[in-house]
C-alpha atoms as a PDB file:
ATOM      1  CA  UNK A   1      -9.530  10.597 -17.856  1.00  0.00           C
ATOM      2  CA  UNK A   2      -9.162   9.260 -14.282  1.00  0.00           C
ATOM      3  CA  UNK A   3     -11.698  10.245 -12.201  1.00  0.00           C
ATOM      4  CA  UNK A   4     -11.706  10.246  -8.126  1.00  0.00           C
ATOM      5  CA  UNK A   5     -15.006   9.406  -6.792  1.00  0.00           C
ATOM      6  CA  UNK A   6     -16.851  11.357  -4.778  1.00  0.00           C
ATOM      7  CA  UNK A   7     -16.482  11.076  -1.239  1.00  0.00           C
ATOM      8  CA  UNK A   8     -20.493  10.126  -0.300  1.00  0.00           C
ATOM      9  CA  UNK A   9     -20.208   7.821  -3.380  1.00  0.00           C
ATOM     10  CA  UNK A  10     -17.145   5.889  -2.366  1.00  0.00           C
ATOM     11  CA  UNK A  11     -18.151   5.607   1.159  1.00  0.00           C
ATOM     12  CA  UNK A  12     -21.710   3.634  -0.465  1.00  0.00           C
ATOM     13  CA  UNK A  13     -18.842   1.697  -2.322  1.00  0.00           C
ATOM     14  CA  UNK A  14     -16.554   0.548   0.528  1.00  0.00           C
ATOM     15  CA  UNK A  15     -20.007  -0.651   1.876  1.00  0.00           C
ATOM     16  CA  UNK A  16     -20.793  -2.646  -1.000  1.00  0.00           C
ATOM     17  CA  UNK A  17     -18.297  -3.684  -3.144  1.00  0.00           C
ATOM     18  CA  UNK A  18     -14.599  -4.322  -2.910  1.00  0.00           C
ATOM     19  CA  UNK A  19     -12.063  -2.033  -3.871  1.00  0.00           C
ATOM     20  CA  UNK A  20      -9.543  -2.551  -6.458  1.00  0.00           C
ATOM     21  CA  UNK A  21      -5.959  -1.189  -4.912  1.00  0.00           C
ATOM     22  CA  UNK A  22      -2.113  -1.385  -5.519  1.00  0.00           C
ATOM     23  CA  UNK A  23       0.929  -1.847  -2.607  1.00  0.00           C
ATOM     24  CA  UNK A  24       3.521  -1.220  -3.639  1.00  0.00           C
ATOM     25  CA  UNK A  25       6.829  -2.944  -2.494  1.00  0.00           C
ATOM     26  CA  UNK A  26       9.609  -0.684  -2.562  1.00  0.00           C
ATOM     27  CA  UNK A  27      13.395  -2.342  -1.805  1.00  0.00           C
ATOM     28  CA  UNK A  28      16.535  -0.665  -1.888  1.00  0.00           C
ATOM     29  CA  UNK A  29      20.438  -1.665  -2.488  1.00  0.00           C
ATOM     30  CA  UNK A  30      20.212  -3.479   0.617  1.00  0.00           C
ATOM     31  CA  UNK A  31      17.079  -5.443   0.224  1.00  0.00           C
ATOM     32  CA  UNK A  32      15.449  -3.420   2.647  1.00  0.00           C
ATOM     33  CA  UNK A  33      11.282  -2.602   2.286  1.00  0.00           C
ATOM     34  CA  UNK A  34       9.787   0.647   2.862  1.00  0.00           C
ATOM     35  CA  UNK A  35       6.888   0.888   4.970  1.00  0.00           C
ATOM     36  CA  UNK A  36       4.979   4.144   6.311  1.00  0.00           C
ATOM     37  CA  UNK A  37       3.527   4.489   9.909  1.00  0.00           C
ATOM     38  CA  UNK A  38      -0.368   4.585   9.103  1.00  0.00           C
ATOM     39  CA  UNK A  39      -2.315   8.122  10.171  1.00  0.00           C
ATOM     40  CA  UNK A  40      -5.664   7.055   9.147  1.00  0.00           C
ATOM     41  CA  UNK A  41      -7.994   3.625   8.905  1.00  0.00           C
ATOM     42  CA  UNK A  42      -7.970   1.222   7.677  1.00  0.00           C
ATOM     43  CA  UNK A  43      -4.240  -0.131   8.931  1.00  0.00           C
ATOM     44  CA  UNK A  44      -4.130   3.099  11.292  1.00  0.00           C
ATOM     45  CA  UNK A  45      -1.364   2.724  13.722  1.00  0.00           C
ATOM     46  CA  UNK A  46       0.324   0.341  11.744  1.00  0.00           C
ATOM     47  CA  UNK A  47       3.788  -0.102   9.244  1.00  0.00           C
ATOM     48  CA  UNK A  48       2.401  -1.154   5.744  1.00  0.00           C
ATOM     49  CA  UNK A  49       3.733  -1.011   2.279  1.00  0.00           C
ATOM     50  CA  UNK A  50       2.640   2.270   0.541  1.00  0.00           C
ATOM     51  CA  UNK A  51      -0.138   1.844  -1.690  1.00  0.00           C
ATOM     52  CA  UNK A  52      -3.782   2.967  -2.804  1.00  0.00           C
ATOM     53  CA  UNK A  53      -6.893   2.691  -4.702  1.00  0.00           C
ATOM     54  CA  UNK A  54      -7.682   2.960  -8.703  1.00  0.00           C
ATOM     55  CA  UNK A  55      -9.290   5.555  -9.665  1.00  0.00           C
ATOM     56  CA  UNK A  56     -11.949   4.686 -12.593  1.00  0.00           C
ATOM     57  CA  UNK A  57     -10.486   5.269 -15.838  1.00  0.00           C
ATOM     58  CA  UNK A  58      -6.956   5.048 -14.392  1.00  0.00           C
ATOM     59  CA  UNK A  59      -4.579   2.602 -15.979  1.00  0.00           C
ATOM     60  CA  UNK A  60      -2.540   0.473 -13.458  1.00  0.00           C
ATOM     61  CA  UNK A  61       0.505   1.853 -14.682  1.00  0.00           C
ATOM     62  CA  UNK A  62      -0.944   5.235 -14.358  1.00  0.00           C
ATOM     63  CA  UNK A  63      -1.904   4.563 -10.732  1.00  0.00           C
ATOM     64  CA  UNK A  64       1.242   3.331  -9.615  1.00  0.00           C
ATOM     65  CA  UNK A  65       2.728   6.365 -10.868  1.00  0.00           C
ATOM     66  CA  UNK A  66       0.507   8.525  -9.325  1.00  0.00           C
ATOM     67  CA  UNK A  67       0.509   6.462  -5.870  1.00  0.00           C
ATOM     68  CA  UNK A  68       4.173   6.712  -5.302  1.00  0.00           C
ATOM     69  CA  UNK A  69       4.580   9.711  -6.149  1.00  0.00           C
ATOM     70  CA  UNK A  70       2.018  11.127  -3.563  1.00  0.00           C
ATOM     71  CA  UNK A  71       2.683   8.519  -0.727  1.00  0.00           C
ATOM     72  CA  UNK A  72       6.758   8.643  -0.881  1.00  0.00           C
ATOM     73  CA  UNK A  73       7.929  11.404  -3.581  1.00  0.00           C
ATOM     74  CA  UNK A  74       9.874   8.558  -5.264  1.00  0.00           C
ATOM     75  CA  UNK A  75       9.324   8.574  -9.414  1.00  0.00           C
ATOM     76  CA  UNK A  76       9.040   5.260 -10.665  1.00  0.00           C
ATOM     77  CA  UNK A  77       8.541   3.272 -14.196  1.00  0.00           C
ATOM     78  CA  UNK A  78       6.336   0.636 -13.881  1.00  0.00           C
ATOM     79  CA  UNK A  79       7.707  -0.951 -17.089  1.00  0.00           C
ATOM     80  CA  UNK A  80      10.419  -2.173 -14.188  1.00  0.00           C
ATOM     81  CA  UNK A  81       7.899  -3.017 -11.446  1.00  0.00           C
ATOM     82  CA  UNK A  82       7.427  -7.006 -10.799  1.00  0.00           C
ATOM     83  CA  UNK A  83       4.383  -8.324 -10.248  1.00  0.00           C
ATOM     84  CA  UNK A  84       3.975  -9.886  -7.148  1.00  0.00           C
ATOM     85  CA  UNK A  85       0.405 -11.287  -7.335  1.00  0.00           C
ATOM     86  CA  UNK A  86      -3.317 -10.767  -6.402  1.00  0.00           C
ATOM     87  CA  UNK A  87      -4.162 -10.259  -2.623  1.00  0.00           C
ATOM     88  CA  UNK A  88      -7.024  -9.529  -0.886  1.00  0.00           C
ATOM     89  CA  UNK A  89      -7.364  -7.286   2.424  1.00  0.00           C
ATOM     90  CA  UNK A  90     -10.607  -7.514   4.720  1.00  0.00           C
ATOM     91  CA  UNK A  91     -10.535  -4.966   7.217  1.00  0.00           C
ATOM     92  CA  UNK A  92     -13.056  -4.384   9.994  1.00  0.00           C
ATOM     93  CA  UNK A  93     -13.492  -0.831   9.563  1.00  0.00           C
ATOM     94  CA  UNK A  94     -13.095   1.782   7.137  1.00  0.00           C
ATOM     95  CA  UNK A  95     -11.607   5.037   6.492  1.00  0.00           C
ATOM     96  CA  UNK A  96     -15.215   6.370   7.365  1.00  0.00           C
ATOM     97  CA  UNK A  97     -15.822   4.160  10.693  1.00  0.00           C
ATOM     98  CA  UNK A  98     -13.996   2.655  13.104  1.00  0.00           C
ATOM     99  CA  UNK A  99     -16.683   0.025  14.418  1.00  0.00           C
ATOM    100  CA  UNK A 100     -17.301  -3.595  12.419  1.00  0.00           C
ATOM    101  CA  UNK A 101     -20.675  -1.601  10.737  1.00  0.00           C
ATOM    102  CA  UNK A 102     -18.857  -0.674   7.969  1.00  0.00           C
ATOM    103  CA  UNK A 103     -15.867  -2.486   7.050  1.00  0.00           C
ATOM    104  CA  UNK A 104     -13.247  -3.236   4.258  1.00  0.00           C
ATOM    105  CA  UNK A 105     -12.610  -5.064   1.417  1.00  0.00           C
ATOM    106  CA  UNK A 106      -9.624  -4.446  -1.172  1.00  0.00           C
ATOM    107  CA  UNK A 107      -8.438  -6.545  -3.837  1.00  0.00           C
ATOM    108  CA  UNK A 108      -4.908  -5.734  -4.296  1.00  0.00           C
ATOM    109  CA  UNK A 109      -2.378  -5.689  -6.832  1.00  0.00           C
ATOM    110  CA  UNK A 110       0.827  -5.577  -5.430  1.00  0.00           C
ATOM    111  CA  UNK A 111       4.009  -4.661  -7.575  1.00  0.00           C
ATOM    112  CA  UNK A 112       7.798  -4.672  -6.643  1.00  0.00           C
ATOM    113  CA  UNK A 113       9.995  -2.455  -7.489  1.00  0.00           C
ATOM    114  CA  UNK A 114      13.841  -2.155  -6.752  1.00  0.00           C
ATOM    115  CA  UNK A 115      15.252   1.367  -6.304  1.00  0.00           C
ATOM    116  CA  UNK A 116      18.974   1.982  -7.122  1.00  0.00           C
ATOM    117  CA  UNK A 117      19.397   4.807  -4.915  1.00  0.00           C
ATOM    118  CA  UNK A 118      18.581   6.371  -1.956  1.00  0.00           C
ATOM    119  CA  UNK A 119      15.131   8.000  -3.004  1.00  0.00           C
ATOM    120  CA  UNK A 120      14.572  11.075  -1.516  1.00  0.00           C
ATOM    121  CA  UNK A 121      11.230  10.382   0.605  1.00  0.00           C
ATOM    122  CA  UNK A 122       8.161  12.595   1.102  1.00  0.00           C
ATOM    123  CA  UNK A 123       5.638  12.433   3.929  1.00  0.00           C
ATOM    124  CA  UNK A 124       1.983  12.145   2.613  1.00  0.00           C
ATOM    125  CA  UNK A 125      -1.055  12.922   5.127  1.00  0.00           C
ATOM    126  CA  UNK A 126      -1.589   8.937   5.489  1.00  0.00           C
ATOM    127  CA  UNK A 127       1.439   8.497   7.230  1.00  0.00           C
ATOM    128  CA  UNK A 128       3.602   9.894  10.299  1.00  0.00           C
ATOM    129  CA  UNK A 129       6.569   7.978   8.507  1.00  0.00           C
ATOM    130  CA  UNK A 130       8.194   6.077   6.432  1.00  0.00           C
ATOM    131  CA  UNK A 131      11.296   4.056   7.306  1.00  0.00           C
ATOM    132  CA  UNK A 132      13.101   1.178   5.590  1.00  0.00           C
ATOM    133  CA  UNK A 133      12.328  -2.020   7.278  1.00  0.00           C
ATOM    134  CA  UNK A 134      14.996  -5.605   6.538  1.00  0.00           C
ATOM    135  CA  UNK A 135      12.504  -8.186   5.950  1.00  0.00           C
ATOM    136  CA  UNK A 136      13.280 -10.193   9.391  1.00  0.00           C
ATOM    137  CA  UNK A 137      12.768  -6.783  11.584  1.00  0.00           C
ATOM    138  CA  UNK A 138       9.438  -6.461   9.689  1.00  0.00           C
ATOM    139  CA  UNK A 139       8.041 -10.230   9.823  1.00  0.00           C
ATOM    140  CA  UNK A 140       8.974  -9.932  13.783  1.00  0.00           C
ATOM    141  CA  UNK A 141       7.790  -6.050  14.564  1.00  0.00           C
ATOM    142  CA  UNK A 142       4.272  -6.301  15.886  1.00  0.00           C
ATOM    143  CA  UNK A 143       3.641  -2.868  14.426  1.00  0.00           C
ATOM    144  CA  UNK A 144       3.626  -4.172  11.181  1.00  0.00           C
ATOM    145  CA  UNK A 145       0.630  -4.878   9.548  1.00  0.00           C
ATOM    146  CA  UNK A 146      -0.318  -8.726   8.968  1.00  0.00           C
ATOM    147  CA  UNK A 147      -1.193  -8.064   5.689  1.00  0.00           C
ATOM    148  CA  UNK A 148       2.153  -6.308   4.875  1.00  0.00           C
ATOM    149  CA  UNK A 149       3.997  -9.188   6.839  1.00  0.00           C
ATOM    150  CA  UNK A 150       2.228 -11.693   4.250  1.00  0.00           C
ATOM    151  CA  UNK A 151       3.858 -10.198   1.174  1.00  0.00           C
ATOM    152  CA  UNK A 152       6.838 -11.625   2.769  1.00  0.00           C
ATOM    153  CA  UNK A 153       6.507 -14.340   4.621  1.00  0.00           C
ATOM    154  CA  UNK A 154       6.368 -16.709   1.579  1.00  0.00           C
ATOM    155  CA  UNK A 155       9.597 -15.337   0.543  1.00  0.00           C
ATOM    156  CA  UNK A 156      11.717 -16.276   4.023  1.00  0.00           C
ATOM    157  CA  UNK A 157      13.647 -18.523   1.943  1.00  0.00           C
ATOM    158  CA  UNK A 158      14.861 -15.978  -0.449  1.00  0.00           C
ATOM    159  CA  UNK A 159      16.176 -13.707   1.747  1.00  0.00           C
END
């Protein structure tokens, strides 16, 4: 059974070890990405894909689920998610500190996954908003996170 660790616990693990993550990138009809305005560190203040951490015991599937669900309100089957490789984000603070002291380190598994209608969207707490982004508005918005804007730029030529 998934368990969600203890907040003093996974503040000693965002200190020493990496943390294992998914984004998820969401793209409608139009080929458009969804991104959500950031409310808290690390990214805060930023657009980014919608994503979060594995939970031990949590099967990816399971977490992608569970991760869209709570960050957008869109449903989604991860049997019909593509995997779009192994990333990893280094951030110089956490969602505990904003100084360099304690800082950030995900290894993410990023997924993309193609909605067929206009999903119905639901604010979480980590974000202010959530818009849908084309992929040349996001690779030139400065308000988009670099490591969002990296999910894409190696796909300029597909677009």
């Amino acid at each position: 059974m998934p368990r969600r660790i203890p907040k003093a616990a996974f503040r000693t693990l965002v200190r020493w070890a990496p943390i294992v993550s998914i984004d998820l990138i969401f793209l409608n009809r139009a080929g458009e990405v969804l991104l959500g305005y950031r409310s808290n560190r690390p990214a805060k203040d930023k657009w980014f894909v919608p994503g979060g951490r594995v939970f031990k015991g949590e099967r990816i599937p399971d977490a992608m689920v569970r991760i869209a669900r709570q960050e957008t309100g869109i449903e989604v089957r991860p049997a019909t998610a593509a995997f779009a490789g192994v990333h990893e984000h280094f951030y110089r603070n956490s969602v505990f500190s904003r100084s360099r002291a304690l800082s950030t380190h995900y290894v993410v598994l990023a997924f993309e996954i193609r909605v067929k209608k206009d999903p119905r969207l639901r604010l979480d707490s980590q974000h202010r908003s959530l818009a849908w982004f084309s992929r040349r508005d996001l690779l030139r918005s400065g308000s988009v996170h670099k490591n969002t804007k990296a999910y894409f730029r190696a796909k300029r030529g597909k677009q």
